[in-house]
Protein backbone atom coordinates (compact mmCIF):
# COMPACT_ATOMS: atom_id res chain seq x y z
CA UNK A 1 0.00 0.00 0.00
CA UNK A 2 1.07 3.21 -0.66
CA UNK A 3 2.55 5.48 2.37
CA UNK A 4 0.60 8.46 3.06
CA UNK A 5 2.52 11.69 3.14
CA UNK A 6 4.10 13.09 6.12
CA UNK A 7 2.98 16.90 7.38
CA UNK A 8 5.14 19.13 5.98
CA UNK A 9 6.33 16.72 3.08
CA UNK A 10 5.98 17.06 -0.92
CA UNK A 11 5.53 14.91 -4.31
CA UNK A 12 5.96 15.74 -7.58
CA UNK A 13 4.55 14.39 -10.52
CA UNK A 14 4.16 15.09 -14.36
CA UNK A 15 0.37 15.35 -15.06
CA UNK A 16 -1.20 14.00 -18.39
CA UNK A 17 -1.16 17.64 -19.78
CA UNK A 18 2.45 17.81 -19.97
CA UNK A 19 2.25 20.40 -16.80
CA UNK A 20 3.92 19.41 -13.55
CA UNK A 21 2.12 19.42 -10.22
CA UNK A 22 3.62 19.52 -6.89
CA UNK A 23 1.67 18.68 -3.94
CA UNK A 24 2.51 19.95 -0.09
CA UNK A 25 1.15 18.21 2.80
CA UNK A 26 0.90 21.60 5.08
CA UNK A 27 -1.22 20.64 8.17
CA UNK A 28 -4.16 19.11 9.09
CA UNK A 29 -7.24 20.11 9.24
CA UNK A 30 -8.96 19.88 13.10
CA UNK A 31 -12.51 19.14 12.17
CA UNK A 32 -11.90 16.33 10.52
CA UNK A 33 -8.04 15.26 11.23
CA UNK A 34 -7.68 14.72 7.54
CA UNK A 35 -4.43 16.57 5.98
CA UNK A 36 -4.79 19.97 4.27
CA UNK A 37 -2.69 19.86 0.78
CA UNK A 38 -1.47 22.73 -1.33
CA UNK A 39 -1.03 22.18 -5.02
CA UNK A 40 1.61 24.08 -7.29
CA UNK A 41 1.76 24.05 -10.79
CA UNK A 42 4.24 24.81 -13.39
CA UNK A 43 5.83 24.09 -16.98
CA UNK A 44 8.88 22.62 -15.58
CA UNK A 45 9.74 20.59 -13.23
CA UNK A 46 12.40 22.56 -11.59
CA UNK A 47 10.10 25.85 -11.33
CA UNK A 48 7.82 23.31 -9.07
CA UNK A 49 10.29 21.72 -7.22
CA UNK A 50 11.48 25.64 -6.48
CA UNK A 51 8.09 26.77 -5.20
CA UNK A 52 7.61 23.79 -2.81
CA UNK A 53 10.69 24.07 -1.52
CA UNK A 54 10.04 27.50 -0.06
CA UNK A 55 6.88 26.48 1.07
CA UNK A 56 8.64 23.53 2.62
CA UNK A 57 10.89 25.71 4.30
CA UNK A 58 8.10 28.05 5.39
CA UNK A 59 6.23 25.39 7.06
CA UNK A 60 9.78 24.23 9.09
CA UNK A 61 10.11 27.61 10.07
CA UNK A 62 6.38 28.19 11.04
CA UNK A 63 6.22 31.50 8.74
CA UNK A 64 4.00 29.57 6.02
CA UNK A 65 0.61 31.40 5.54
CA UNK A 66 -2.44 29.49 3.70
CA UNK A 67 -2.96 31.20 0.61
CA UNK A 68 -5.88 33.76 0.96
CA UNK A 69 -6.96 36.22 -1.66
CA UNK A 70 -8.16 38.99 -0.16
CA UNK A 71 -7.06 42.05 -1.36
CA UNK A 72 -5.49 45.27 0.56
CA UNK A 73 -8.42 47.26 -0.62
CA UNK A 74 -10.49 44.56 1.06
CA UNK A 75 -8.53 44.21 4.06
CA UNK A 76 -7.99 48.43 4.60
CA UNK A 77 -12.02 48.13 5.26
CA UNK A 78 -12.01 45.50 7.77
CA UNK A 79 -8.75 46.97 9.49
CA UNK A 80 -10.82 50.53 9.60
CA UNK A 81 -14.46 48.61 10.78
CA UNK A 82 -12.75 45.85 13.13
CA UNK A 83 -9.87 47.28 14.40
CA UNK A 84 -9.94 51.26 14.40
CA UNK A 85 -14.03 52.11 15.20
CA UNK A 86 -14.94 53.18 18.09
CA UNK A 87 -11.13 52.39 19.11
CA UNK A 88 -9.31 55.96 17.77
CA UNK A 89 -10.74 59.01 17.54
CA UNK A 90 -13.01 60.16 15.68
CA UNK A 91 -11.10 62.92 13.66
CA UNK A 92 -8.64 60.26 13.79
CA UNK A 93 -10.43 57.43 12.35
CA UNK A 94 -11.75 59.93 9.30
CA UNK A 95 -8.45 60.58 8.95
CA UNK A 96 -7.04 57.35 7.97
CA UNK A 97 -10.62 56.70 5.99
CA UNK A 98 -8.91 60.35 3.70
CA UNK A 99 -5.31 58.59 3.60
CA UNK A 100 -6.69 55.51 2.93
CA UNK A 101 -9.28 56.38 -0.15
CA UNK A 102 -6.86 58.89 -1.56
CA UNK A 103 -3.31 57.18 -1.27
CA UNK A 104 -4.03 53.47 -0.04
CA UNK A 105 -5.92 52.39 -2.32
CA UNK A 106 -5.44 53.78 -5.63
CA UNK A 107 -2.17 52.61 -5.89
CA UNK A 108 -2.38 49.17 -4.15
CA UNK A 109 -5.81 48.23 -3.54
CA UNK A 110 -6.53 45.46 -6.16
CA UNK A 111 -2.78 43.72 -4.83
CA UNK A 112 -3.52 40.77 -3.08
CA UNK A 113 -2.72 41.31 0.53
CA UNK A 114 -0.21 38.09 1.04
CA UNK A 115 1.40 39.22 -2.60
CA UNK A 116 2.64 43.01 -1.42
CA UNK A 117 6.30 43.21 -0.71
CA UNK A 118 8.72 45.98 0.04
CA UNK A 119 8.37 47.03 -3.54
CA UNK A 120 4.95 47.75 -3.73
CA UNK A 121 5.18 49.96 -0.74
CA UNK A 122 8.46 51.82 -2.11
CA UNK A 123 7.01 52.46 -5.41
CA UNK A 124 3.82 53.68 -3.42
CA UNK A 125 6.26 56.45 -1.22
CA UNK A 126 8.40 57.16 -4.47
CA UNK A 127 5.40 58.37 -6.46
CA UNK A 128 4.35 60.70 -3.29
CA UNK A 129 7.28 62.02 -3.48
CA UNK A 130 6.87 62.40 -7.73
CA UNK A 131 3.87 64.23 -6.85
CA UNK A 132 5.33 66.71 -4.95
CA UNK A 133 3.55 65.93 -1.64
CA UNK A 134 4.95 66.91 1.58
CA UNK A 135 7.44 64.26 3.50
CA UNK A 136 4.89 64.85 6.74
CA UNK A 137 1.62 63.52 4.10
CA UNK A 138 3.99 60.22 3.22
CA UNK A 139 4.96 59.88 6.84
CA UNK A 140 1.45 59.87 7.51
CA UNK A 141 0.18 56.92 4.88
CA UNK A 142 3.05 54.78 5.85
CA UNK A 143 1.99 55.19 9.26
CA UNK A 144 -1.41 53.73 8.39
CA UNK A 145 0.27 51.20 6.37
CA UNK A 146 2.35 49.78 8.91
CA UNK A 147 -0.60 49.89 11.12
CA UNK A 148 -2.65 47.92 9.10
CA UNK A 149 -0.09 45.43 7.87
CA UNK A 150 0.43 44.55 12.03
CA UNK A 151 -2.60 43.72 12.24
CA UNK A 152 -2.99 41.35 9.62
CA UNK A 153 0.49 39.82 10.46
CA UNK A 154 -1.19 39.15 14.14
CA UNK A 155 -4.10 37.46 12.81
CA UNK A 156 -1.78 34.98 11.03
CA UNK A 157 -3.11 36.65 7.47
CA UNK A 158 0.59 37.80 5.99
CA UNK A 159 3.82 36.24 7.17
CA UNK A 160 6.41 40.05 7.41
CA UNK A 161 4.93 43.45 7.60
CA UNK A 162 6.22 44.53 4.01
CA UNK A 163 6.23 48.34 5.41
CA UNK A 164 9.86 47.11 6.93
CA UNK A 165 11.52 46.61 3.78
CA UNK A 166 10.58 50.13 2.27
CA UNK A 167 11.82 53.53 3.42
CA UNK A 168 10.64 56.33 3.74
CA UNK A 169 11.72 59.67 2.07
CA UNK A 170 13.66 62.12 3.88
CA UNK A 171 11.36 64.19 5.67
CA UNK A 172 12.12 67.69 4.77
CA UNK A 173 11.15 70.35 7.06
CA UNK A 174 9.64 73.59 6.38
CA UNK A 175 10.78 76.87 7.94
CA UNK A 176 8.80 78.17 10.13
CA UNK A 177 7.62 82.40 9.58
CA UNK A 178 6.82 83.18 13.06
CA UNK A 179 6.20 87.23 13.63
CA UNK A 180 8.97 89.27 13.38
CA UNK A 181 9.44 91.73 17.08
CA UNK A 182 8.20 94.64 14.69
CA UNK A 183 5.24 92.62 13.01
CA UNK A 184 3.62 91.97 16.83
CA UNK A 185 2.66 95.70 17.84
CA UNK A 186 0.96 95.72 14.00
CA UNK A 187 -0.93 92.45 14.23
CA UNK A 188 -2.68 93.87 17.68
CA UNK A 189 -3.50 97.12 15.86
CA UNK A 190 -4.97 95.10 13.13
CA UNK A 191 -7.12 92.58 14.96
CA UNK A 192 -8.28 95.60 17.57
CA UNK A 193 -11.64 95.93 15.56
CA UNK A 194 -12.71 91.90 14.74
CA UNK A 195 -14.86 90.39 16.20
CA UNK A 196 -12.14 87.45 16.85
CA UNK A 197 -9.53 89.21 18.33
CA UNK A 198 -9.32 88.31 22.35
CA UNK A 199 -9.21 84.62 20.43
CA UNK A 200 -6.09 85.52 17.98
CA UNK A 201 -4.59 87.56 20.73
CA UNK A 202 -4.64 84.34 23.21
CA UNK A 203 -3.02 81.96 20.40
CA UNK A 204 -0.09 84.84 20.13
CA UNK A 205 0.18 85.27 23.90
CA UNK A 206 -0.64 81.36 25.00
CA UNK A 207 0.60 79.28 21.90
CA UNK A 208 -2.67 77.41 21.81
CA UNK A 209 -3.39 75.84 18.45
CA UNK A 210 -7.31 76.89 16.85
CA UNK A 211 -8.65 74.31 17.79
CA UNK A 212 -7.78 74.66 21.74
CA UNK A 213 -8.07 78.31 21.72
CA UNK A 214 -12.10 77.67 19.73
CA UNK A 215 -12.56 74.97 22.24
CA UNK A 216 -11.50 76.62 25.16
CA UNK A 217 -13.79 76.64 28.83
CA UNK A 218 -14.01 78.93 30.91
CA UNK A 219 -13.82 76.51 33.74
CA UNK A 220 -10.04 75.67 32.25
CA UNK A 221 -9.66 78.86 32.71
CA UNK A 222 -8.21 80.29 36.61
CA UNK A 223 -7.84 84.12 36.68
CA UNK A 224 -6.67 83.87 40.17
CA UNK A 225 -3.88 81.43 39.88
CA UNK A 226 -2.89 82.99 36.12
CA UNK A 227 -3.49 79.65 34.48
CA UNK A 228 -5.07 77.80 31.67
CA UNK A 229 -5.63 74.46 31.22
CA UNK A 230 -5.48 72.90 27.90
CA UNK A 231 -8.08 69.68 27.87
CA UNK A 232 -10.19 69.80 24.85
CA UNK A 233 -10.51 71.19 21.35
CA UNK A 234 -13.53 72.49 19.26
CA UNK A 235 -13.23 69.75 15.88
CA UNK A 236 -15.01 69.25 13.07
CA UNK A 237 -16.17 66.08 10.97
CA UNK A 238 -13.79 65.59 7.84
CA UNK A 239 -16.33 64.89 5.92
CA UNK A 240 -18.72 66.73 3.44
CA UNK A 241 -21.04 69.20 5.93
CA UNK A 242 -19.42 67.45 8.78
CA UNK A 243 -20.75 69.02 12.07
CA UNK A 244 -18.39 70.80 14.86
CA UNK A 245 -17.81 68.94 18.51
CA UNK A 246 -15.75 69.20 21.21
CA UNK A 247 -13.04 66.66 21.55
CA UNK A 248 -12.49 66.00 25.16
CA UNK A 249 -8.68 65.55 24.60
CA UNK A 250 -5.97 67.67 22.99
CA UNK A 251 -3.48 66.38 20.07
CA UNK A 252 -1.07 65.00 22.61
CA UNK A 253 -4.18 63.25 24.38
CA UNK A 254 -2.92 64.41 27.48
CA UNK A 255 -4.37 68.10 29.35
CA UNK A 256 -1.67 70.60 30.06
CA UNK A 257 -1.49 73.37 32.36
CA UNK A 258 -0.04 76.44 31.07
CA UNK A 259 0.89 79.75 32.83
CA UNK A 260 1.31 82.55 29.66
CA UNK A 261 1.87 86.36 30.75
CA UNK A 262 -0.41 88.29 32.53
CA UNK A 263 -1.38 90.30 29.29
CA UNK A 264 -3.00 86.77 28.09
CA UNK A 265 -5.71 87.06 30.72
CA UNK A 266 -6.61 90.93 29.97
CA UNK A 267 -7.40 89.92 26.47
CA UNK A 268 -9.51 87.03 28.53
CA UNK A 269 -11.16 89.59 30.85
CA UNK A 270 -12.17 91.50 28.35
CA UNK A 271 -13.51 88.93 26.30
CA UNK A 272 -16.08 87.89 29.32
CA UNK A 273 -16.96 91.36 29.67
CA UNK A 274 -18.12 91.23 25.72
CA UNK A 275 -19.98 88.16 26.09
CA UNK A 276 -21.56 89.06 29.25
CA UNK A 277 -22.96 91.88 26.87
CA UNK A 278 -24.18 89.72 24.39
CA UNK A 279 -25.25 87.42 26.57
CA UNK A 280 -28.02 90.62 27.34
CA UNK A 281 -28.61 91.25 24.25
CA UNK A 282 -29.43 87.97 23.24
CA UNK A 283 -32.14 86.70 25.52
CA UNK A 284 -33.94 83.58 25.18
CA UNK A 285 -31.80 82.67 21.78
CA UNK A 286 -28.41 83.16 24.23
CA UNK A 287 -27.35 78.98 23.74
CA UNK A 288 -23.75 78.35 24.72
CA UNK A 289 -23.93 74.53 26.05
CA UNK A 290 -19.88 74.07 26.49
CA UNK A 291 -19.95 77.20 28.50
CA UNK A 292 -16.81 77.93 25.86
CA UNK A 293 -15.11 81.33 26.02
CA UNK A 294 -15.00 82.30 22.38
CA UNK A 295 -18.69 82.81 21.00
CA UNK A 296 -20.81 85.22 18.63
CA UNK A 297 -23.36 86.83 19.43
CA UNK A 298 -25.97 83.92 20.41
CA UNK A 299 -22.93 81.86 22.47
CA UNK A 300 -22.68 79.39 19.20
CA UNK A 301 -18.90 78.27 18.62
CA UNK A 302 -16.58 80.26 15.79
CA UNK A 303 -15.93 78.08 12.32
CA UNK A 304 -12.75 77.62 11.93
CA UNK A 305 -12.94 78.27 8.54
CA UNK A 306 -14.17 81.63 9.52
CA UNK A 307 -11.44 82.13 11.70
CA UNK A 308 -9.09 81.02 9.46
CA UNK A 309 -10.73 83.47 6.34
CA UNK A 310 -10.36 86.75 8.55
CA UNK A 311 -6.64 85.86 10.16
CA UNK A 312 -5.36 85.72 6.70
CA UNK A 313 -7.14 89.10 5.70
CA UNK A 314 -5.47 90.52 8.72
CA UNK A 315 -2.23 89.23 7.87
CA UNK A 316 -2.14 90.61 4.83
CA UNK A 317 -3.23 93.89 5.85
CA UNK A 318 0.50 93.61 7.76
CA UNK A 319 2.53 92.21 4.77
CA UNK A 320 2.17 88.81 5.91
CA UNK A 321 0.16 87.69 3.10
CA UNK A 322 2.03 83.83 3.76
CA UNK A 323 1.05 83.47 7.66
CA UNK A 324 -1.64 80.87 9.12
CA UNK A 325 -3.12 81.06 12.50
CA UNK A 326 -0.72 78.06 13.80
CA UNK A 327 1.95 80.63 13.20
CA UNK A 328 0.40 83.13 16.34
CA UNK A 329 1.94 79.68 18.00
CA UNK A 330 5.24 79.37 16.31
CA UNK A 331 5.39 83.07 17.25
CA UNK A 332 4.71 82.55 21.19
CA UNK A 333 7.56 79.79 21.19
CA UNK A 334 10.14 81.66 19.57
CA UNK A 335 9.29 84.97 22.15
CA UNK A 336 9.39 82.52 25.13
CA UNK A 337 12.87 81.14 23.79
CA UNK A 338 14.19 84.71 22.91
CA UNK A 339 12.85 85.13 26.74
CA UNK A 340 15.10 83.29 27.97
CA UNK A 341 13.40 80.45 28.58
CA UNK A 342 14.42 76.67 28.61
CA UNK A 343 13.09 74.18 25.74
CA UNK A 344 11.64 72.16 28.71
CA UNK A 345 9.63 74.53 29.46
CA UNK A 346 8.78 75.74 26.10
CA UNK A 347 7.64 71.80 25.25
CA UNK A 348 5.79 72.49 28.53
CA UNK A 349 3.87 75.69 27.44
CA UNK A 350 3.34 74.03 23.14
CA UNK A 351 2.44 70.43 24.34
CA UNK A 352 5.03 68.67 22.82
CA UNK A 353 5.36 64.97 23.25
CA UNK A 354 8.90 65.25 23.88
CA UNK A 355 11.74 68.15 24.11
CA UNK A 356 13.74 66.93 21.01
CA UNK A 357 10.38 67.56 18.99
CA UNK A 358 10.49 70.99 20.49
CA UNK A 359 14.21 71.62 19.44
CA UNK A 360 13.47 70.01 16.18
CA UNK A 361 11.14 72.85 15.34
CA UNK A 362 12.79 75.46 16.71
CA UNK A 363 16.43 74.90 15.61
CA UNK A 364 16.92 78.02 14.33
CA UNK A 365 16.12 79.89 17.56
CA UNK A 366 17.57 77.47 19.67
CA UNK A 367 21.10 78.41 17.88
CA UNK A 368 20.32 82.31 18.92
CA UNK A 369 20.00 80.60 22.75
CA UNK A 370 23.60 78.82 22.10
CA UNK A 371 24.65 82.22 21.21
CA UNK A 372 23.89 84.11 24.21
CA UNK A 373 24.85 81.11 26.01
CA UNK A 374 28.60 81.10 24.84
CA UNK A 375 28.50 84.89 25.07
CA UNK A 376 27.51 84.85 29.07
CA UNK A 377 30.05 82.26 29.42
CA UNK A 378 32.77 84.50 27.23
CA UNK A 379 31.73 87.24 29.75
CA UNK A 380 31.74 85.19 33.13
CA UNK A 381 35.03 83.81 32.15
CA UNK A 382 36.76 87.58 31.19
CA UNK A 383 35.26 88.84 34.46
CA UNK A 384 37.60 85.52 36.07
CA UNK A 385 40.52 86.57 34.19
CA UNK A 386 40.38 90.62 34.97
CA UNK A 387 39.85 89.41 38.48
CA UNK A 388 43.35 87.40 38.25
């Protein structure tokens, strides 16, 4: 009688078409105990024998995956529905839905998951890069790449995250336009009639991004102490006619406590005294649920579209035709540094995951800090030598 075949064992044969077949024993299957076999086929013999080899080997080394032929356009949607809802954020989880319709998938979507190698993700990266988008925008996709690639190498779908044999471009930074020392006394004069400007004034004296400075409470907010507390954001859906919400977390997902100057909370004080007024004025209609600081006439929120629209026609009523909102932030670091203070605390005041991130972004000031460093020390060290 003929022997069965072994697990993990292989026979080749010539079949009547003149093809050659190559059958792997590769487990067995626990319903019914009965072994699970894996056919190759092929015009020669030797391109038969090569394939089951490496499956062979696979299956000694426990890396060998079943063949399955879902696709990665297939599998991004159960990663995003399984794994990611109700897991991330929200802002988060539209996010990868954007990097995954627009990047993901048009490139590599029909590949079949356990078929993508290194290749396919390098090629994806190289024509980012083609396309002129930023180093930050790849960073971002690969992240979501990797993320998803995990997960289906935990659940035994792919045998190596292919993410690992591709790199990523050099990540170019841009330079960051903060306001110049004479720009500052012109952007106040500007904003001193709009209806937004205690909020733009508190991103410039605070750092808060628009989001935290829209969202802010004014229960985070302690006159007394001279102190704000960073804990939430005002966000909106990324999605067509998405609604606003407050996120109950900031982008580090962890609440900071910030102390900016005194002349922070003036802007503050006055902008209770205005909605106090309003508040008046507006009667019944008055409707301002997240009891948030910033608010028009009837306590709703600001857009931040809107806020965004009227910053840049300030700007360029200034000359600064090129600056964002975000860079009323840049500009708050780069005073504090100029101000003598540590990048500690500067990571402290910006939210910062970590201090290298801070000096990272602020290289260029932090060399004006080395400066007057060495220059202190120069003096210290002449004041030494006229002494001896």
């Amino acid at each position: 009688m003929p022997k069965k075949n072994a697990q993990n064992s292989g026979t080749i044969r010539q079949r009547p078409d003149g093809r050659w077949e190559a059958r792997v024993t590769t487990g067995v299957n626990p319903g019914t105990g009965k072994p699970i076999r894996r056919s190759i086929y092929g015009n020669t013999q030797a391109a038969v024998r090569k394939e089951m080899t490496a499956i062979l080997r696979e299956l000694d080394r426990g890396t060998y995956q079943p063949p399955n032929k879902i696709t990665v356009s297939v599998w991004m949607e159960e990663w995003l529905n399984t794994f990611c809802a109700g897991k991330v954020k929200l802002l988060t989880f539209q996010s990868y839905q954007g990097i995954i319709k627009n990047h993901i998938v048009p490139a590599i979507g029909a590949v079949e998951l356990q078929a993508v190698k290194g290749t396919h993700v390098q090629r994806l990266y190289n024509s980012m890069t083609r396309a002129g988008l930023s180093g930050k925008t790849t960073k971002n996709v690969s992240a979501v790449l990797h993320k998803a690639f995990s997960t289906a190498l935990k659940q035994g779908i792919i045998a190596a995250n292919p993410c690992d044999a591709a790199e990523l471009p050099k990540a170019e930074h841009k330079e960051i336009r903060p306001l110049a020392d004479d720009e500052i006394p012109l952007f106040l004069s500007a904003i001193d009639k709009s209806p937004m400007r205690n909020a733009y004034a508190l991103c410039l004296f605070a750092g808060l991004r628009e989001g935290e400075c829209l969202g802010l409470s004014w229960k985070q907010v302690d006159f007394e102490k001279g102190r704000i507390t960073v804990s939430q954001q005002l966000q909106r859906e990324k999605v067509k006619g998405g609604t606003y919400y407050i996120a109950p977390s900031t982008k580090s997902g962890k609440p900071r406590t910030i102390e900016p100057p005194p002349i922070a909370f003036e802007y503050l004080r006055a902008e209770r005294v205005k909605q106090m007024e309003n508040r008046l004025k507006a009667g019944p209609i008055w409707s301002n649920p997240d009891d948030l600081v910033f608010t028009d006439e009837a306590g709703g929120h600001y857009a931040i579209h809107t806020f965004y629209k009227r910053f840049k026609t300030i700007a360029a009523s200034i000359g600064r035709p090129d600056a964002r909102p975000h860079d009323l932030r840049h500009t708050a670091a780069t005073v504090a540094i100029a101000s003598g203070a540590d990048i500690k605390s500067v990571q402290d005041l910006l939210g910062h995951a970590t201090a290298s991130f801070t000096l990272n972004v602020y290289a260029h000031t932090s060399e004006q800090m080395m400066k007057d460093t060495a220059a202190r020390m120069q003096s210290y060290y002449d004041g030494l030598a006229a002494k001896g």
